[in-house]
PDB file of N, CA and C in Angstrom:
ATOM      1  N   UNK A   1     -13.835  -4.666 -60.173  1.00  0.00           N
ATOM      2  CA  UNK A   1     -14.495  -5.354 -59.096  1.00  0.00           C
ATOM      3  C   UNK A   1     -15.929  -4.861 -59.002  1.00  0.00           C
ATOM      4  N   UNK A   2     -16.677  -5.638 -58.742  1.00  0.00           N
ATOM      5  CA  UNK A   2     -18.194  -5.045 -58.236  1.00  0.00           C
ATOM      6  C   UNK A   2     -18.336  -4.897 -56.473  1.00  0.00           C
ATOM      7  N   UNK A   3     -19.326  -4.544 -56.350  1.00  0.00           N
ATOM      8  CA  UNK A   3     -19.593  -3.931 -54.797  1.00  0.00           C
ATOM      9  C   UNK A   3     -19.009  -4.680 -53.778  1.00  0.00           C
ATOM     10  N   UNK A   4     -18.893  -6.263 -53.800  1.00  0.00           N
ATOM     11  CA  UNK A   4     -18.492  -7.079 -53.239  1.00  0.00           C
ATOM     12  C   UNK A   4     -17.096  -7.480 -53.062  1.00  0.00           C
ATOM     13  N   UNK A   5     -16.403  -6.621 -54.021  1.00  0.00           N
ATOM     14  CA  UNK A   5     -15.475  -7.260 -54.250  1.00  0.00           C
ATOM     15  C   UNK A   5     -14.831  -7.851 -54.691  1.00  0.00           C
ATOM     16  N   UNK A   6     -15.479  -8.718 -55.660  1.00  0.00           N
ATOM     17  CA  UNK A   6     -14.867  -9.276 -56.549  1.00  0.00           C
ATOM     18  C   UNK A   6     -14.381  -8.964 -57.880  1.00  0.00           C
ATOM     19  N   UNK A   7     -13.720  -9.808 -58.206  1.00  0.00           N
ATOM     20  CA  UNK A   7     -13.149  -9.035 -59.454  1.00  0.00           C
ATOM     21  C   UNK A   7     -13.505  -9.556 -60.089  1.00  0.00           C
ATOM     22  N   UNK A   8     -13.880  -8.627 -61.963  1.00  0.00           N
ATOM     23  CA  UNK A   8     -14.947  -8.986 -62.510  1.00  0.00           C
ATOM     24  C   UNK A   8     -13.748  -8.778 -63.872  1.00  0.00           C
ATOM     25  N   UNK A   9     -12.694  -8.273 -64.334  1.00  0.00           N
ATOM     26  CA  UNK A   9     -12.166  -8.094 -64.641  1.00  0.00           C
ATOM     27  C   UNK A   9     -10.441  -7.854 -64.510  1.00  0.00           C
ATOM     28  N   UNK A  10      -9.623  -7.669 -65.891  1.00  0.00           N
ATOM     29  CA  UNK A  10      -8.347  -7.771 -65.040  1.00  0.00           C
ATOM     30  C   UNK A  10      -7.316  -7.306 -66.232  1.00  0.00           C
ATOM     31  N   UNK A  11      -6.451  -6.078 -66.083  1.00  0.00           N
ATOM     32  CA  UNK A  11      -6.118  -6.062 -67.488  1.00  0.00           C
ATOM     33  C   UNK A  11      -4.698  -6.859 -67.378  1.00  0.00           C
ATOM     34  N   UNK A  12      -3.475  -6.864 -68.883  1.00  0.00           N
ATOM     35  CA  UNK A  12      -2.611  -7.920 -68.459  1.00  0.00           C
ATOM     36  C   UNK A  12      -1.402  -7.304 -67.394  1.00  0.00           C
ATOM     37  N   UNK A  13      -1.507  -6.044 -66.876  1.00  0.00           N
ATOM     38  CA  UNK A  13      -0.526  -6.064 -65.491  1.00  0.00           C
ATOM     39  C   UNK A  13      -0.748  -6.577 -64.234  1.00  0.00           C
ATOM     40  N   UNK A  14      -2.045  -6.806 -64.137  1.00  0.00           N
ATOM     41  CA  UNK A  14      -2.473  -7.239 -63.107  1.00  0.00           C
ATOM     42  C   UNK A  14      -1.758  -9.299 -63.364  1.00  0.00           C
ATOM     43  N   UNK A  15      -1.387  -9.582 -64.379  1.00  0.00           N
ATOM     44  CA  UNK A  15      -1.182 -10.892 -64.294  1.00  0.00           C
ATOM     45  C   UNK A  15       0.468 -10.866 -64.006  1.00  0.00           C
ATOM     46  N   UNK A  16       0.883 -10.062 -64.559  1.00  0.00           N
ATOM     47  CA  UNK A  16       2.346  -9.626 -63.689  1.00  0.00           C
ATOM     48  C   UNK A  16       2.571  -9.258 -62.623  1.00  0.00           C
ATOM     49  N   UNK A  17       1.665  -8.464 -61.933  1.00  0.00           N
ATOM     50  CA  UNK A  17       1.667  -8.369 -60.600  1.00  0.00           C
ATOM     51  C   UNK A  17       1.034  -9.557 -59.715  1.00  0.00           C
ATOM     52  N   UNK A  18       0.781 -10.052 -59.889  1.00  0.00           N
ATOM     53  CA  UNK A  18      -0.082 -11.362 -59.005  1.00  0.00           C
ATOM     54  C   UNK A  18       0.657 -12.738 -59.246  1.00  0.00           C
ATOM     55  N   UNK A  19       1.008 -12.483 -60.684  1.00  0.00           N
ATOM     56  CA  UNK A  19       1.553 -14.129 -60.596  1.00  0.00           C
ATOM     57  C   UNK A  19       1.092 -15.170 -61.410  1.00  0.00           C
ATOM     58  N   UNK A  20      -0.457 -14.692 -61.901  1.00  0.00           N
ATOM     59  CA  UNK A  20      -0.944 -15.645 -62.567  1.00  0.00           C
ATOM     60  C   UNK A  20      -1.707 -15.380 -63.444  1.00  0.00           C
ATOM     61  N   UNK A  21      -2.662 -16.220 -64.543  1.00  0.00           N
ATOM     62  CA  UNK A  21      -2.812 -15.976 -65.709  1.00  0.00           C
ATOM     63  C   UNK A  21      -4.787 -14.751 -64.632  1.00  0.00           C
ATOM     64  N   UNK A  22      -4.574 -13.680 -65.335  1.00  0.00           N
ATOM     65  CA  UNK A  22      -5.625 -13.308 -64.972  1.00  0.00           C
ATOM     66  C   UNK A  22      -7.007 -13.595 -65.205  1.00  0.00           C
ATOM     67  N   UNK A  23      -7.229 -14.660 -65.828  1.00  0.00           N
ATOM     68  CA  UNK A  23      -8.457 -15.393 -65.697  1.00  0.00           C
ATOM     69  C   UNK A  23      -8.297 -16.362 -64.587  1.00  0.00           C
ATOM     70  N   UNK A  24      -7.447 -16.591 -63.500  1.00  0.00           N
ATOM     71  CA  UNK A  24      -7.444 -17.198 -62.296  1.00  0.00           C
ATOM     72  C   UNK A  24      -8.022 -15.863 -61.368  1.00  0.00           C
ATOM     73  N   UNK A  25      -7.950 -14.538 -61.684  1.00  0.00           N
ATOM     74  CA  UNK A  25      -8.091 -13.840 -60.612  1.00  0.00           C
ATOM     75  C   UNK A  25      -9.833 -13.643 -60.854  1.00  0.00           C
ATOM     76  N   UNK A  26     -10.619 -13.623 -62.180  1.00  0.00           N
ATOM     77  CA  UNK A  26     -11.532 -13.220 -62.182  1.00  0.00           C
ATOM     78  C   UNK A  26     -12.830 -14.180 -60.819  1.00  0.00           C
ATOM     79  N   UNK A  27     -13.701 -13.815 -60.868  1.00  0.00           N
ATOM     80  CA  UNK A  27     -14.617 -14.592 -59.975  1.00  0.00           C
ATOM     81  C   UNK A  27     -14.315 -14.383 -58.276  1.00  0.00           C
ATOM     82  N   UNK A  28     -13.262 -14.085 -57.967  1.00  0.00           N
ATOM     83  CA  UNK A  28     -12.766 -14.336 -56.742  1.00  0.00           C
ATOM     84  C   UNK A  28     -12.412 -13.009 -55.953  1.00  0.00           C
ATOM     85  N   UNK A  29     -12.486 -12.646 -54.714  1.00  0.00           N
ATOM     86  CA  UNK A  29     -12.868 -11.594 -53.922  1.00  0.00           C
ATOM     87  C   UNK A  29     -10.913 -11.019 -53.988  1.00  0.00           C
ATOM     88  N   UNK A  30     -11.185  -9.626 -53.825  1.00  0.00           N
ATOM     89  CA  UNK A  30      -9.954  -9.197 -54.132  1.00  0.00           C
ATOM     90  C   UNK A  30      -9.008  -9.912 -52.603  1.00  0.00           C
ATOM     91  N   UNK A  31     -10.236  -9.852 -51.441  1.00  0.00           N
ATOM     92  CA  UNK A  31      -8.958  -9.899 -50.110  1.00  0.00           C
ATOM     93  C   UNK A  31      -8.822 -11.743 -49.943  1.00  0.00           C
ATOM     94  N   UNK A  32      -8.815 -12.333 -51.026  1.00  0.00           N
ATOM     95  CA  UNK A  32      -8.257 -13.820 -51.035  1.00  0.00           C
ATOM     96  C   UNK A  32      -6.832 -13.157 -51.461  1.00  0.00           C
ATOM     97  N   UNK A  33      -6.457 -12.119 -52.358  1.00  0.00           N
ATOM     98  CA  UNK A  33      -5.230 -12.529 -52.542  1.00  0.00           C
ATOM     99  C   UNK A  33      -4.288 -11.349 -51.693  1.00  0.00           C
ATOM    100  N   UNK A  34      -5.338 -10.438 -51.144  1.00  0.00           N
ATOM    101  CA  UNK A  34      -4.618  -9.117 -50.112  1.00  0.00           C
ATOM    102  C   UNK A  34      -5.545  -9.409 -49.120  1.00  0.00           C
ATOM    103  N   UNK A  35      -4.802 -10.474 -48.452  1.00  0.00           N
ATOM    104  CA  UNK A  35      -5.613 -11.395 -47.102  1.00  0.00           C
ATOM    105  C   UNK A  35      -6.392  -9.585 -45.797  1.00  0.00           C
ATOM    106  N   UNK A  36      -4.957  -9.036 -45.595  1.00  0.00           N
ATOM    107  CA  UNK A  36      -5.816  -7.791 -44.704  1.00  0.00           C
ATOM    108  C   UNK A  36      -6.638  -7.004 -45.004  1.00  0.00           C
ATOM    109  N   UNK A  37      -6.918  -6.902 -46.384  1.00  0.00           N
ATOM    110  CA  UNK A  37      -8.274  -6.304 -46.550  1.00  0.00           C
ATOM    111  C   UNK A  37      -9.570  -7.079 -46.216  1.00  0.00           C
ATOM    112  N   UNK A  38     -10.315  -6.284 -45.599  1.00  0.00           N
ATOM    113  CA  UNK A  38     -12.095  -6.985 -44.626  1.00  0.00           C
ATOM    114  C   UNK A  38     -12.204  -7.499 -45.847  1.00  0.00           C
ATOM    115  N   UNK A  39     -13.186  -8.795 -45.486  1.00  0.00           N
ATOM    116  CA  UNK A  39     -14.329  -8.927 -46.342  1.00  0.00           C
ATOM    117  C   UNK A  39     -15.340  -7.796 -46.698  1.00  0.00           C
ATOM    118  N   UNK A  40     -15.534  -7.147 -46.162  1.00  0.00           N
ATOM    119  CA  UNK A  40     -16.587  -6.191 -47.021  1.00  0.00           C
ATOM    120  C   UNK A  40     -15.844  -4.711 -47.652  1.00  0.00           C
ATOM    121  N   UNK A  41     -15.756  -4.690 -48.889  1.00  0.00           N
ATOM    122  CA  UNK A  41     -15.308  -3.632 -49.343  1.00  0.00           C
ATOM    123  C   UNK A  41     -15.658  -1.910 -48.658  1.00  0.00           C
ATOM    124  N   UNK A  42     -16.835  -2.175 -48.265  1.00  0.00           N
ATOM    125  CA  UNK A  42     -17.411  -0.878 -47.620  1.00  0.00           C
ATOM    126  C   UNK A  42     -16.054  -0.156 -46.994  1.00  0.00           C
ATOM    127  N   UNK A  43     -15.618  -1.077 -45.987  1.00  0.00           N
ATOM    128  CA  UNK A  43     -14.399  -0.820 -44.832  1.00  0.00           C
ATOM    129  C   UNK A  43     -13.481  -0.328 -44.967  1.00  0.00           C
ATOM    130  N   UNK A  44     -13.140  -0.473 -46.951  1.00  0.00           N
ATOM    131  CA  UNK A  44     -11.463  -0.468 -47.198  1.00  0.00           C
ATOM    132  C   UNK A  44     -11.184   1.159 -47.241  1.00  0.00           C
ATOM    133  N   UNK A  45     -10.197   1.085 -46.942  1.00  0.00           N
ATOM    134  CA  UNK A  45      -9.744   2.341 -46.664  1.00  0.00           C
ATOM    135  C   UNK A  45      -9.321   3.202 -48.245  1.00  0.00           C
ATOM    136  N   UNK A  46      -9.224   4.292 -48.169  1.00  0.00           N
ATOM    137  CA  UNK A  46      -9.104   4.871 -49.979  1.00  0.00           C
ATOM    138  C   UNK A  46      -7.357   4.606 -50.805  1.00  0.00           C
ATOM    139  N   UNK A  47      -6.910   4.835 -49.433  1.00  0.00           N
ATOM    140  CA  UNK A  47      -5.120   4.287 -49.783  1.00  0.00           C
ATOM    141  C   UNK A  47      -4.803   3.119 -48.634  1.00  0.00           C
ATOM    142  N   UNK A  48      -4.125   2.294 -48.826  1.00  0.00           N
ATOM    143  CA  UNK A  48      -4.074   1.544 -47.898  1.00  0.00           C
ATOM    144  C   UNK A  48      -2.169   1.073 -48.726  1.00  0.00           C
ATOM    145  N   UNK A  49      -1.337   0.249 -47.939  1.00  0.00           N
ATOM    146  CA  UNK A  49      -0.476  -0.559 -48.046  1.00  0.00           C
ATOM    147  C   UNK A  49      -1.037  -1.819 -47.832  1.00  0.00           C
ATOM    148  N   UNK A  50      -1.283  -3.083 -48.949  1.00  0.00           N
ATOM    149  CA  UNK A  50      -0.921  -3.855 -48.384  1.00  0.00           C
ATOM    150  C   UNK A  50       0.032  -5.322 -48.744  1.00  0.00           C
ATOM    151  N   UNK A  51       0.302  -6.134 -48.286  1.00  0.00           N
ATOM    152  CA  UNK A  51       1.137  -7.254 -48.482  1.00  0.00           C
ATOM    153  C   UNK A  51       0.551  -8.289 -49.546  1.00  0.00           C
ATOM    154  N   UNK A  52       1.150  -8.487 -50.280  1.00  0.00           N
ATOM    155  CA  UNK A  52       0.717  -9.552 -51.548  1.00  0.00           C
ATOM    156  C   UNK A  52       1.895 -10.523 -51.645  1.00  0.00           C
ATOM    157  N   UNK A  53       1.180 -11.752 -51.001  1.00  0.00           N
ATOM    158  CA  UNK A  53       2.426 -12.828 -51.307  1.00  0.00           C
ATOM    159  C   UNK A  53       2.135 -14.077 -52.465  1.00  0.00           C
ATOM    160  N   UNK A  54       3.229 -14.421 -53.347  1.00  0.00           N
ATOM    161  CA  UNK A  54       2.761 -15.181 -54.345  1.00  0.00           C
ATOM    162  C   UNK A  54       3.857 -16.014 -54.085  1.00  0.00           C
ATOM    163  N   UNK A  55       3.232 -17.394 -54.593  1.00  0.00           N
ATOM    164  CA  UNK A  55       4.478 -18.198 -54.896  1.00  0.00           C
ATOM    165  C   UNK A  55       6.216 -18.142 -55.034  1.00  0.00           C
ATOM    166  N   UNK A  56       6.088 -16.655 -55.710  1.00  0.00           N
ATOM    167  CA  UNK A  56       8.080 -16.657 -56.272  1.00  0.00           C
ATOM    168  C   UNK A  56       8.019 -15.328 -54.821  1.00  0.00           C
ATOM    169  N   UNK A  57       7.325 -14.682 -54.492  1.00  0.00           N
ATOM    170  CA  UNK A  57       7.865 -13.645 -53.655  1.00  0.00           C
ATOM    171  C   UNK A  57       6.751 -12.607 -52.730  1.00  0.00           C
ATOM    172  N   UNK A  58       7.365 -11.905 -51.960  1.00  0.00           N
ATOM    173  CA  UNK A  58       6.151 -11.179 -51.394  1.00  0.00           C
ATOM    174  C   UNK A  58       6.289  -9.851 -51.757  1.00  0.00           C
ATOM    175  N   UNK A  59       5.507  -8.966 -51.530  1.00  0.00           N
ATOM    176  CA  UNK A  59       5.909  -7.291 -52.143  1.00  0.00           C
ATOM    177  C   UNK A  59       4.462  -6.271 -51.085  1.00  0.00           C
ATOM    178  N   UNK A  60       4.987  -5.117 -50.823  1.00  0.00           N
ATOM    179  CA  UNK A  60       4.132  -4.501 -50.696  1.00  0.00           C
ATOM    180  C   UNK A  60       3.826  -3.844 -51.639  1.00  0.00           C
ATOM    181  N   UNK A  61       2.268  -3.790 -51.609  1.00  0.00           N
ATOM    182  CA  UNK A  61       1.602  -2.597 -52.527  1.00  0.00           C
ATOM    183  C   UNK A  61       0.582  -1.596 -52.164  1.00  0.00           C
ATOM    184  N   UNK A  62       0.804  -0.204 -53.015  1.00  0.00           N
ATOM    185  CA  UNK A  62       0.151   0.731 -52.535  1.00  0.00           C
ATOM    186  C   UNK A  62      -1.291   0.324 -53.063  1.00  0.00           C
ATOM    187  N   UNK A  63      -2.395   0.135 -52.293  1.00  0.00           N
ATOM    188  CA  UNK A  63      -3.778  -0.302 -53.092  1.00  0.00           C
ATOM    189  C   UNK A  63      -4.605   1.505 -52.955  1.00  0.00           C
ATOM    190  N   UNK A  64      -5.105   2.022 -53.962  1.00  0.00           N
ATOM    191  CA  UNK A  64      -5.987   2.972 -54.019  1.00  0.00           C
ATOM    192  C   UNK A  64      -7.329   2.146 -54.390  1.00  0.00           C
ATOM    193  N   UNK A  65      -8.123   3.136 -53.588  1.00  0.00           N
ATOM    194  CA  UNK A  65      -9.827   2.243 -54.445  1.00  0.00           C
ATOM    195  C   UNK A  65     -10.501   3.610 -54.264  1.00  0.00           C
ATOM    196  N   UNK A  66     -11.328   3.487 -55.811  1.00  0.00           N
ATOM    197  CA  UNK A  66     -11.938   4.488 -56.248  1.00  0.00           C
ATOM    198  C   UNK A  66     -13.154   4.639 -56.358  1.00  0.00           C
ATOM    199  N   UNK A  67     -14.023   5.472 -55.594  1.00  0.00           N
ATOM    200  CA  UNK A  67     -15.436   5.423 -55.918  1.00  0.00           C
ATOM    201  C   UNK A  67     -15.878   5.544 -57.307  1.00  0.00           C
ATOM    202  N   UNK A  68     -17.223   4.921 -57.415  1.00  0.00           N
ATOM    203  CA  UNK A  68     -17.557   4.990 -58.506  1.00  0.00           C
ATOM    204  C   UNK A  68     -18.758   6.683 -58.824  1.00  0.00           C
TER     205      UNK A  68
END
């Protein structure tokens, strides 16, 4: 992801975990698909839980975010 958030990249677990081919995830802000994370990355917390719902199911996940 870059500063904003978005994701700029995606390796292939991330397309198992989400649901879809990971060139659907690129371009697009991570909290479209982990709705409770703010819009501004600044905010996010370093561990957080949160809810990821896809088409076949919902799941929690542990999200870490790492300074650069």
């Amino acid at each position: 992801m870059d500063e904003t958030g978005i994701i700029n990249q995606a390796n292939p677990a991330a397309e198992l975990l989400f649901g879809i081919n990971t060139d659907h995830l690129l371009g697009y802000s991570l909290n479209k698909f982990l709705p409770s994370l703010s819009p501004n990355p600044n905010s996010w917390e370093n561990c957080s839980e949160q809810i990821l719902e896809t088409s076949q199911n919902s799941r929690i996940l542990e999200a870490t975010i790492s300074q650069h």
